[in-house]
C-alpha atoms as a PDB file:
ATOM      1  CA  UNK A   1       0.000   0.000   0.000  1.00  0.00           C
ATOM      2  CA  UNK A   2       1.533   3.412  -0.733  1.00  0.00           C
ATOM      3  CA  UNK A   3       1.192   6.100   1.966  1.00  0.00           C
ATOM      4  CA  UNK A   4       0.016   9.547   0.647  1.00  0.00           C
ATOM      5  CA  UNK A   5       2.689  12.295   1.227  1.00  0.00           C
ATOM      6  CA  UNK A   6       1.501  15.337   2.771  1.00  0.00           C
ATOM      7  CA  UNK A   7       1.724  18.872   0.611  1.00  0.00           C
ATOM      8  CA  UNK A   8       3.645  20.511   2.893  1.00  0.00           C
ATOM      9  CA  UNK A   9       6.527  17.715   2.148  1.00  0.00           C
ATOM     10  CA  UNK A  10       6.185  18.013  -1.450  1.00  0.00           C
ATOM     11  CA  UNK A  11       6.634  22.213  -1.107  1.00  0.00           C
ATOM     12  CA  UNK A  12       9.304  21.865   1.390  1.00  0.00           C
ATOM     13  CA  UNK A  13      11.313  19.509  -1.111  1.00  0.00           C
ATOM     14  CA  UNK A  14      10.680  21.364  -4.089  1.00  0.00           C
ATOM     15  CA  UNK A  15      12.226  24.823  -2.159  1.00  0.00           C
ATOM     16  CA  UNK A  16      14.928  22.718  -1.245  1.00  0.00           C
ATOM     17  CA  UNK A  17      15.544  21.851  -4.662  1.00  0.00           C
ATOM     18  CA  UNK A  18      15.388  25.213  -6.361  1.00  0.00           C
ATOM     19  CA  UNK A  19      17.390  26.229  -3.507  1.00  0.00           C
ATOM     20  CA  UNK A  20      20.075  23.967  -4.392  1.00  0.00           C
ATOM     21  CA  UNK A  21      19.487  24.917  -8.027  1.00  0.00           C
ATOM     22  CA  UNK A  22      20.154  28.785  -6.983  1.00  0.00           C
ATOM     23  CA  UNK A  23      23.374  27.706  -5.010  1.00  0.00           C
ATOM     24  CA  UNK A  24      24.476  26.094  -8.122  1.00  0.00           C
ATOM     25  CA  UNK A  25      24.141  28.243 -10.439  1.00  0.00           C
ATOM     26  CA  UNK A  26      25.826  30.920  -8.048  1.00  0.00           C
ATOM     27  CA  UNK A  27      28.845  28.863  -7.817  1.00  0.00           C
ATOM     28  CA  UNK A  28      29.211  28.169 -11.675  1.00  0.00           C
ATOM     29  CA  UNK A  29      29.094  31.560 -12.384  1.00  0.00           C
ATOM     30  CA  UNK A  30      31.825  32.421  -9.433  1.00  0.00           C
ATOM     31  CA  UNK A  31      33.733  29.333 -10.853  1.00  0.00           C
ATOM     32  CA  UNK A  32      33.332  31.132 -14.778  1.00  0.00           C
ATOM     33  CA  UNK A  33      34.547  34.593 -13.914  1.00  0.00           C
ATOM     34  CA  UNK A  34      38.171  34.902 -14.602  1.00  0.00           C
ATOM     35  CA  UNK A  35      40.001  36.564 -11.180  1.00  0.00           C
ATOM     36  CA  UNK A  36      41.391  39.044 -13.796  1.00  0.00           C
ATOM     37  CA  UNK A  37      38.368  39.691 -14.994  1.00  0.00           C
ATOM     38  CA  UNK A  38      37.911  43.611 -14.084  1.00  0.00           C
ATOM     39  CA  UNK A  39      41.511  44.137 -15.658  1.00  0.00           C
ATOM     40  CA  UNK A  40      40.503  42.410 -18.789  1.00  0.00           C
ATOM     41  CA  UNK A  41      37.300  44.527 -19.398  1.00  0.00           C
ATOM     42  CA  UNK A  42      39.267  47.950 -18.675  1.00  0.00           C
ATOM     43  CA  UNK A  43      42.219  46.849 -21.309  1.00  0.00           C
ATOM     44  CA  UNK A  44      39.111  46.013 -23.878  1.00  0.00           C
ATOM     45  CA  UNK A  45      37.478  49.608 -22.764  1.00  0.00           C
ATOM     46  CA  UNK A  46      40.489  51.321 -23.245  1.00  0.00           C
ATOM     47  CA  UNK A  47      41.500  49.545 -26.548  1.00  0.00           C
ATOM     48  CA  UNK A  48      37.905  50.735 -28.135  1.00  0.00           C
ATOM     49  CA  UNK A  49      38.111  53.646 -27.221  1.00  0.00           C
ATOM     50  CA  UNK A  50      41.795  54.142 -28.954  1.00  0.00           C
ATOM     51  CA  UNK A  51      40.250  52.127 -32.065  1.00  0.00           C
ATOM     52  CA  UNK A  52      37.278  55.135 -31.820  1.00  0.00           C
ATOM     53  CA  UNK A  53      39.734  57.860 -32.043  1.00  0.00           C
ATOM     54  CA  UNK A  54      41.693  56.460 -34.735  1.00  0.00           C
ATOM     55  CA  UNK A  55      38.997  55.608 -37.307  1.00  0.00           C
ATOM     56  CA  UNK A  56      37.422  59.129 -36.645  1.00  0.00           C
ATOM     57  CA  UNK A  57      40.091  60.633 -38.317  1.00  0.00           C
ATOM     58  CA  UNK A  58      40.388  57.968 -40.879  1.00  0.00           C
ATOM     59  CA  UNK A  59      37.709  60.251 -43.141  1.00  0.00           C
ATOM     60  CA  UNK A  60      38.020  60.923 -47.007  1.00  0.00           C
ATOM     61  CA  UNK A  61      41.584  61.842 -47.579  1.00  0.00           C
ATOM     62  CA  UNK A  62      42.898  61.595 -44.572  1.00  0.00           C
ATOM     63  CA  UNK A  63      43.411  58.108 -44.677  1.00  0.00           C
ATOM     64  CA  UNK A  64      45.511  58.244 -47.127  1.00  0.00           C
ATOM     65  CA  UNK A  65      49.220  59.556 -47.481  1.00  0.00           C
ATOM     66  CA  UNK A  66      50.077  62.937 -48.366  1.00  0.00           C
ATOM     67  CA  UNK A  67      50.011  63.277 -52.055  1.00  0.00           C
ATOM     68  CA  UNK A  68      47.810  60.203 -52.891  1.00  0.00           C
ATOM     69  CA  UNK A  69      44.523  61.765 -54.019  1.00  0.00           C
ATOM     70  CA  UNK A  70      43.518  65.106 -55.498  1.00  0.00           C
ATOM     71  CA  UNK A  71      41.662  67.297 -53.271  1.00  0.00           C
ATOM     72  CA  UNK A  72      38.151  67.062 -55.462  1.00  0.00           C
ATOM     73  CA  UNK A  73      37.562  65.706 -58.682  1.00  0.00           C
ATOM     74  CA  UNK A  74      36.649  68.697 -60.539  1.00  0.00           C
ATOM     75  CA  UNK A  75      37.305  70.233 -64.172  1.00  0.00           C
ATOM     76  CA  UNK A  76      40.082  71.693 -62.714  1.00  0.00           C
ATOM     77  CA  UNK A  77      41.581  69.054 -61.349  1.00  0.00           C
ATOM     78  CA  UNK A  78      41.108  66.946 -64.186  1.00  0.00           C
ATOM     79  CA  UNK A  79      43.306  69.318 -66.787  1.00  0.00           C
ATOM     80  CA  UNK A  80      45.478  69.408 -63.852  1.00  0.00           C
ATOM     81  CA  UNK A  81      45.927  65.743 -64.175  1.00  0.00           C
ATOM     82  CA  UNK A  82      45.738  65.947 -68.180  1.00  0.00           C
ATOM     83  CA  UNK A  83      48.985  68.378 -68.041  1.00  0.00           C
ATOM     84  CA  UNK A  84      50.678  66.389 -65.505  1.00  0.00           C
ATOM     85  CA  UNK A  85      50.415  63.241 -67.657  1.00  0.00           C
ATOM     86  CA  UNK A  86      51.589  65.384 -70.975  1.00  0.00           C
ATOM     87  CA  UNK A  87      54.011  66.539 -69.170  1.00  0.00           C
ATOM     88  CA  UNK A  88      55.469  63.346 -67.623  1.00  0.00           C
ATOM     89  CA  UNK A  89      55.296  61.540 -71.187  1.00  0.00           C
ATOM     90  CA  UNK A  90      57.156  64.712 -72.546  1.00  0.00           C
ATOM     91  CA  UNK A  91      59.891  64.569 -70.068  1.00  0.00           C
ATOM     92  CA  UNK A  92      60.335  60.421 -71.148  1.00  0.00           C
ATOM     93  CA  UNK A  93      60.348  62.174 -74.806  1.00  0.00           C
ATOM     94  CA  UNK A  94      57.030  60.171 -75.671  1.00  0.00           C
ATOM     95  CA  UNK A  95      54.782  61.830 -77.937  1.00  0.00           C
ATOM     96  CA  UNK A  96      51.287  61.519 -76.921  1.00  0.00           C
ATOM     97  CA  UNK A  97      48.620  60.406 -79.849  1.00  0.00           C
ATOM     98  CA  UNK A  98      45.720  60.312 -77.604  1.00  0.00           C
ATOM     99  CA  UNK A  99      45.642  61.420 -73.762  1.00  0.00           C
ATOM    100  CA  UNK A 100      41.452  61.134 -72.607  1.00  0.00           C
ATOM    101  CA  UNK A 101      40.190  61.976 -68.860  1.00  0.00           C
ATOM    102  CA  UNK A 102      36.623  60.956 -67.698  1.00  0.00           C
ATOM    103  CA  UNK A 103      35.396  61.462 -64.306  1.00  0.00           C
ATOM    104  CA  UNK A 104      34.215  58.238 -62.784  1.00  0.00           C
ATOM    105  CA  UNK A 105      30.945  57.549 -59.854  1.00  0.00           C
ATOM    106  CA  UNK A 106      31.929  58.858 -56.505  1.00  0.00           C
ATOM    107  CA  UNK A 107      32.199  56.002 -53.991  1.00  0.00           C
ATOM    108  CA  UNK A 108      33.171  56.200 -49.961  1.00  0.00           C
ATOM    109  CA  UNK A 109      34.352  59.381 -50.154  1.00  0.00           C
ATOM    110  CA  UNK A 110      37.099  58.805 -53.112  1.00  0.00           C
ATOM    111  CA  UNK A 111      35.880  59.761 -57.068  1.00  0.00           C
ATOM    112  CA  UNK A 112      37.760  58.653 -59.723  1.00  0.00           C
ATOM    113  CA  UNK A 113      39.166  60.407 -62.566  1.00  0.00           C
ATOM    114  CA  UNK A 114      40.039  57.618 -65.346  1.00  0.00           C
ATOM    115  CA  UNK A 115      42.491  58.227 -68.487  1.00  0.00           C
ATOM    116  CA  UNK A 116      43.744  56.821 -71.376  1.00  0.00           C
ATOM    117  CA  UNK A 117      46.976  57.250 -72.740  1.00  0.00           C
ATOM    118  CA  UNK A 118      48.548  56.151 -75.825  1.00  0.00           C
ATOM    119  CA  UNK A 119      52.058  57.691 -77.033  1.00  0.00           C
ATOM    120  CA  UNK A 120      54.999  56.680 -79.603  1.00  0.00           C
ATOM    121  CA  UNK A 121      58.429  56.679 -79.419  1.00  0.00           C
ATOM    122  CA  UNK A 122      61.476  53.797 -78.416  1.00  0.00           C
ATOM    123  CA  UNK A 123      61.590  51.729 -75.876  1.00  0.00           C
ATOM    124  CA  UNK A 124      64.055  53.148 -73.666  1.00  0.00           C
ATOM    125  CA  UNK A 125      61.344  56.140 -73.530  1.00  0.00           C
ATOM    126  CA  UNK A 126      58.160  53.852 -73.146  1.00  0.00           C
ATOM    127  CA  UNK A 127      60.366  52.321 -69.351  1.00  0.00           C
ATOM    128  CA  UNK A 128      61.220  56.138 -68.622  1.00  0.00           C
ATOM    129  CA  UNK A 129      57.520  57.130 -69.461  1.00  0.00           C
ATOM    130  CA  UNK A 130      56.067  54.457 -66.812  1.00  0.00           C
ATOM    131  CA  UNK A 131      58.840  55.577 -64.297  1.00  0.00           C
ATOM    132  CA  UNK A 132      57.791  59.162 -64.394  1.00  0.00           C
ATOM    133  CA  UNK A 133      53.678  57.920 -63.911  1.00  0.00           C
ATOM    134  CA  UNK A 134      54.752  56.396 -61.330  1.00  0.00           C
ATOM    135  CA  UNK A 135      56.227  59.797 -59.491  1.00  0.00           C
ATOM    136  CA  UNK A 136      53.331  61.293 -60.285  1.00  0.00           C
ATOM    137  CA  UNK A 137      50.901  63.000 -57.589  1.00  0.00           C
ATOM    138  CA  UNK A 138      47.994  62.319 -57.067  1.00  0.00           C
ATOM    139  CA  UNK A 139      49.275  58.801 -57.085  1.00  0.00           C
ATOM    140  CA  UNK A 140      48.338  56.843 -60.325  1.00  0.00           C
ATOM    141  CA  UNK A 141      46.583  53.502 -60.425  1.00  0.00           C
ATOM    142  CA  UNK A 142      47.193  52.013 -63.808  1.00  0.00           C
ATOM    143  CA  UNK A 143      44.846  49.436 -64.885  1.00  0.00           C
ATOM    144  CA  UNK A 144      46.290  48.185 -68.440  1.00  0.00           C
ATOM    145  CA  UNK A 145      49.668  48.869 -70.177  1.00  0.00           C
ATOM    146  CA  UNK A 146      50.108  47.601 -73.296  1.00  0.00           C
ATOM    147  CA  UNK A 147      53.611  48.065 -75.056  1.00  0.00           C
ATOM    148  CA  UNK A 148      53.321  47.174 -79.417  1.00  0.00           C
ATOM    149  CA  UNK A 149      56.523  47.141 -81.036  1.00  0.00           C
ATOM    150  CA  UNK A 150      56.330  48.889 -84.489  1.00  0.00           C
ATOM    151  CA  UNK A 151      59.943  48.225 -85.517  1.00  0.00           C
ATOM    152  CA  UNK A 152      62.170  50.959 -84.527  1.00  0.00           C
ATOM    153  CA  UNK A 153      59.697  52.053 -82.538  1.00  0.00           C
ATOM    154  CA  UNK A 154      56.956  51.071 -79.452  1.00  0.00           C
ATOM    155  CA  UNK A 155      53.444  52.406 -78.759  1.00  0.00           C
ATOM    156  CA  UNK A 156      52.902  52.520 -75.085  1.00  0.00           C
ATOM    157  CA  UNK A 157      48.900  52.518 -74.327  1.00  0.00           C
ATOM    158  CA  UNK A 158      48.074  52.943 -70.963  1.00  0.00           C
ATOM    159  CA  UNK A 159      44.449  52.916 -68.943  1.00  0.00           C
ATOM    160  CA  UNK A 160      44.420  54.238 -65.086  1.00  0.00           C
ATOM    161  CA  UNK A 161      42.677  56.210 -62.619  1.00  0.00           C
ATOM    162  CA  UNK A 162      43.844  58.758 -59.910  1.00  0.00           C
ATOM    163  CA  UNK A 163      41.646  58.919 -57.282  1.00  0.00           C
ATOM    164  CA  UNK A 164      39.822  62.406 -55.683  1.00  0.00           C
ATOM    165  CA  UNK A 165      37.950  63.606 -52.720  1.00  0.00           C
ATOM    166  CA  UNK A 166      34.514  63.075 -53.029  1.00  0.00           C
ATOM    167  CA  UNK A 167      31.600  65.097 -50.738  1.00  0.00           C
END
């Protein structure tokens, strides 16, 4: 025959077991904390924080070097960049047969100004007229460079981009 158990047994041993439950819990999550633990979130605070101040500066051309982009891509700056490239083939004693600028989409705060190039002359000028691109400032991205021999001659055709400061 089974005895019937009284209620108040049943409540006293389910608050015994929700009071070991409770003590349980408490000592996992005393057991889980590291003993470092304080340390460890101040270092994390104070690396945020530095990570905060350095990508607020890190806006349009400022996270980029000196020199690397053009302060807006405007008209302006885009004959800028047409007499700049002229003038770096001339100085390799190229002679440019077609030298085109387009503006390009603005994009995260950079535009891009895209040109094609295509100039004549020997070799020994087509290696000097890459070297002097690559001096050039705004810096210049170049995207294709073909070099066609012609005999005594090469033809040097070159597609690229510099890149501006967009609003």
């Amino acid at each position: 025959m089974s005895k019937a158990v009284p209620m108040s047994d049943i409540v006293r041993g389910g608050g015994i077991a929700v009071g070991l439950a409770l003590a349980a819990v408490a000592g996992l999550v005393a057991l889980a904390k590291p003993r470092d633990f304080e340390a460890r979130v101040a270092q994390v605070e104070a690396q945020t924080a530095e990570a905060a101040t350095l990508l607020a500066g890190r806006s349009g051309t400022k996270a980029y070097p000196a020199g690397a982009v053009c302060p807006e891509a405007s008209p302006a700056e885009a004959a800028k960049l047409q007499a700049q490239l002229a003038q770096a083939l001339g100085a390799a004693q190229l002679e440019p047969a077609r030298l085109e600028i387009q503006p390009g989409a603005a994009s995260r705060g950079l535009a891009p100004l895209a040109f094609e190039v295509e100039a004549g002359g020997s070799y020994e000028a087509a290696m000097a007229g890459l070297q002097q691109l690559s001096a050039l400032r705004p810096m210049v991205i170049v995207d294709t460079a073909d070099l066609v021999s012609r005999t005594s001659s090469v033809t040097l055709a070159i597609s690229g981009r510099v890149y501006c400061s967009a609003p």
